[in-house]
Structures are given as structure tokens and as C-alpha cells.
Protein backbone atom coordinates (compact mmCIF):
# COMPACT_ATOMS: atom_id res chain seq x y z
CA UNK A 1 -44.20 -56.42 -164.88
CA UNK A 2 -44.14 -59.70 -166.36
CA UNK A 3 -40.60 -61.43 -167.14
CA UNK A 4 -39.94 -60.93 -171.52
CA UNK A 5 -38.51 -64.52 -171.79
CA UNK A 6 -39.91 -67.42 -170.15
CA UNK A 7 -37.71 -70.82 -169.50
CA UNK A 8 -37.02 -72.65 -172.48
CA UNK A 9 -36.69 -69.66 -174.83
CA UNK A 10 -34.27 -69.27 -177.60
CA UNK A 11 -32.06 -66.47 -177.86
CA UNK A 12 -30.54 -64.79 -181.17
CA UNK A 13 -27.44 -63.29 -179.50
CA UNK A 14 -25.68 -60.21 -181.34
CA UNK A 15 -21.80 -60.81 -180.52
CA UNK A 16 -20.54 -57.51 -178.76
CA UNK A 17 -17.42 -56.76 -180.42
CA UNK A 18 -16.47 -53.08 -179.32
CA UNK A 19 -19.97 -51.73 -178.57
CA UNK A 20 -21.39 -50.49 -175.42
CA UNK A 21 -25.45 -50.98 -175.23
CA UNK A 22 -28.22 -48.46 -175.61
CA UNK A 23 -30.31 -48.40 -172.60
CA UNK A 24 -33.79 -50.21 -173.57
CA UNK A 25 -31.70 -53.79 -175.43
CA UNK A 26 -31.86 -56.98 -173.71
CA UNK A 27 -28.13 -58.47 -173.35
CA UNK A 28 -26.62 -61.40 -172.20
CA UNK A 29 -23.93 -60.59 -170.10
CA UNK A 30 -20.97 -62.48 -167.46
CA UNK A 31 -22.15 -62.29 -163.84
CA UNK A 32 -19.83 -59.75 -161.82
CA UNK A 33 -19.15 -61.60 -158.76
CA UNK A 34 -20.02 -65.10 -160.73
CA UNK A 35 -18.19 -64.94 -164.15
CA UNK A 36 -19.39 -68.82 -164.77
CA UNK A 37 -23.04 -67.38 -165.00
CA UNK A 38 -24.21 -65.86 -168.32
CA UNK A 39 -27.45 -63.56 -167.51
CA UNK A 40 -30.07 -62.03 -169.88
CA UNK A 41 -30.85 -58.42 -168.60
CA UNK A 42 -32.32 -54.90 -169.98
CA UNK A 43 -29.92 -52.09 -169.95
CA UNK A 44 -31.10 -49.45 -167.86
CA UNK A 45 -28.22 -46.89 -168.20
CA UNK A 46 -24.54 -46.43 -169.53
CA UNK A 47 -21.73 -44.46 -168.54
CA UNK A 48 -18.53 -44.26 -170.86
CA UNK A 49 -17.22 -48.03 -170.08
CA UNK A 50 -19.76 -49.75 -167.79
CA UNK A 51 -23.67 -49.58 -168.09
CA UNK A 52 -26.41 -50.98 -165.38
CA UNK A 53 -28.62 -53.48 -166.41
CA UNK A 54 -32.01 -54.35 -164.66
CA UNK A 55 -34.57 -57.24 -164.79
CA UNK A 56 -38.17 -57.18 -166.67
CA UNK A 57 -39.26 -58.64 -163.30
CA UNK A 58 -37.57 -56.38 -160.41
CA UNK A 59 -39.17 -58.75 -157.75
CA UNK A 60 -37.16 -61.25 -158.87
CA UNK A 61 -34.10 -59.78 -159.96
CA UNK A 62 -30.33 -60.12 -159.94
CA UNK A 63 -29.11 -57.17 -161.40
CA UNK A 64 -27.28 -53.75 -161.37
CA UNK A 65 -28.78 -52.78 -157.56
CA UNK A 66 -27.00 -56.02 -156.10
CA UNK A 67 -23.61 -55.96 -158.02
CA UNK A 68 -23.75 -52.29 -159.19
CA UNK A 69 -22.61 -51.05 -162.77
CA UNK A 70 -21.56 -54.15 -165.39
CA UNK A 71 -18.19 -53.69 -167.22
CA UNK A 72 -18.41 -53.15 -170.69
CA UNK A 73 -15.81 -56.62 -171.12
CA UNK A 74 -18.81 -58.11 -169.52
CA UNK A 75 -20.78 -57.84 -172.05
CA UNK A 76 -21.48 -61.22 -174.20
CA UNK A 77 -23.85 -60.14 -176.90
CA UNK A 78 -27.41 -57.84 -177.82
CA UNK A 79 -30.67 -59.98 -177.89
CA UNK A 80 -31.90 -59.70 -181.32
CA UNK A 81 -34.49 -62.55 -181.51
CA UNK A 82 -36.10 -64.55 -179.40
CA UNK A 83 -38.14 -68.04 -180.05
CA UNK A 84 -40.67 -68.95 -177.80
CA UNK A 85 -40.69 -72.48 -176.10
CA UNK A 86 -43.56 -74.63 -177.01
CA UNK A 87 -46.15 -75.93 -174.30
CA UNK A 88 -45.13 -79.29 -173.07
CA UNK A 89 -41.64 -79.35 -174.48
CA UNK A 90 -39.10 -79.05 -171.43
């Protein structure tokens, strides 16, 4: 499967103020192991206070089957709009 946002992109970002994703929405969440790193990711699944996310592109991915289930304080924000880059303009 082809990656949903390409380098570039513009996100709309949602701020996640007590809510816990629906499997299917994109979010932008703190790396586990890397808190520094913000990453965009699909929710895959959610428990009661953590959820697993996955990547558009599993080949390559960096997501809930390396660092397991994502804390819900992890969570930045739902992707609710995205503006694609134009040709030529990176």
C-alpha cells in the first residue's frame, strides 16, 4: 500500500485533549522510546488507555510491532486535513 502523506505535506492537527482515537484516524503522536520524535500513524486498535498505531506503508514502518501499544499521553493530535506539497517546492 502506498504511504497517505508524502514529504512536504501539511497537516491540520486536531489537539487531543482527553480523547482516545478510533481505530481507522491518522494521529500524530510522541515516539515511545524517542519522545523528541513526533510521528504521523493510523490507529489500528485501542484498549482502555493505550491504542496501537500502524503505518500506511508496513514495509517501511516504525510503529506499534517495534515499540508495542502507544500511551494515550502520547497522543499529540487527530489528522483532520491534509495539503498536498506542490511539485518542485522542497
Amino acid at each position: 500500500m502506498l504511504p497517505t502523506l508524502q514529504p512536504g505535506d501539511w497537516l491540520l492537527v486536531r489537539s487531543a485533549t482527553d480523547m482516545l482515537p478510533r481505530p481507522g484516524e491518522l494521529v500524530v503522536i510522541r515516539h515511545p522510546r524517542v519522545p523528541d520524535t513526533l510521528l504521523v500513524k493510523r490507529v489500528r486498535s485501542r484498549g482502555a488507555f493505550t491504542f496501537s498505531v500502524g503505518s500506511d506503508n508496513p514495509l517501511e514502518a516504525n510503529d506499534s510491532r517495534h515499540f508495542g501499544p502507544v500511551a494515550s499521553r502520547a497522543l499529540i493530535g487527530q489528522v483532520v486535513g491534509c495539503w498536498r506539497a506542490s511539485p518542485g517546492s522542497l
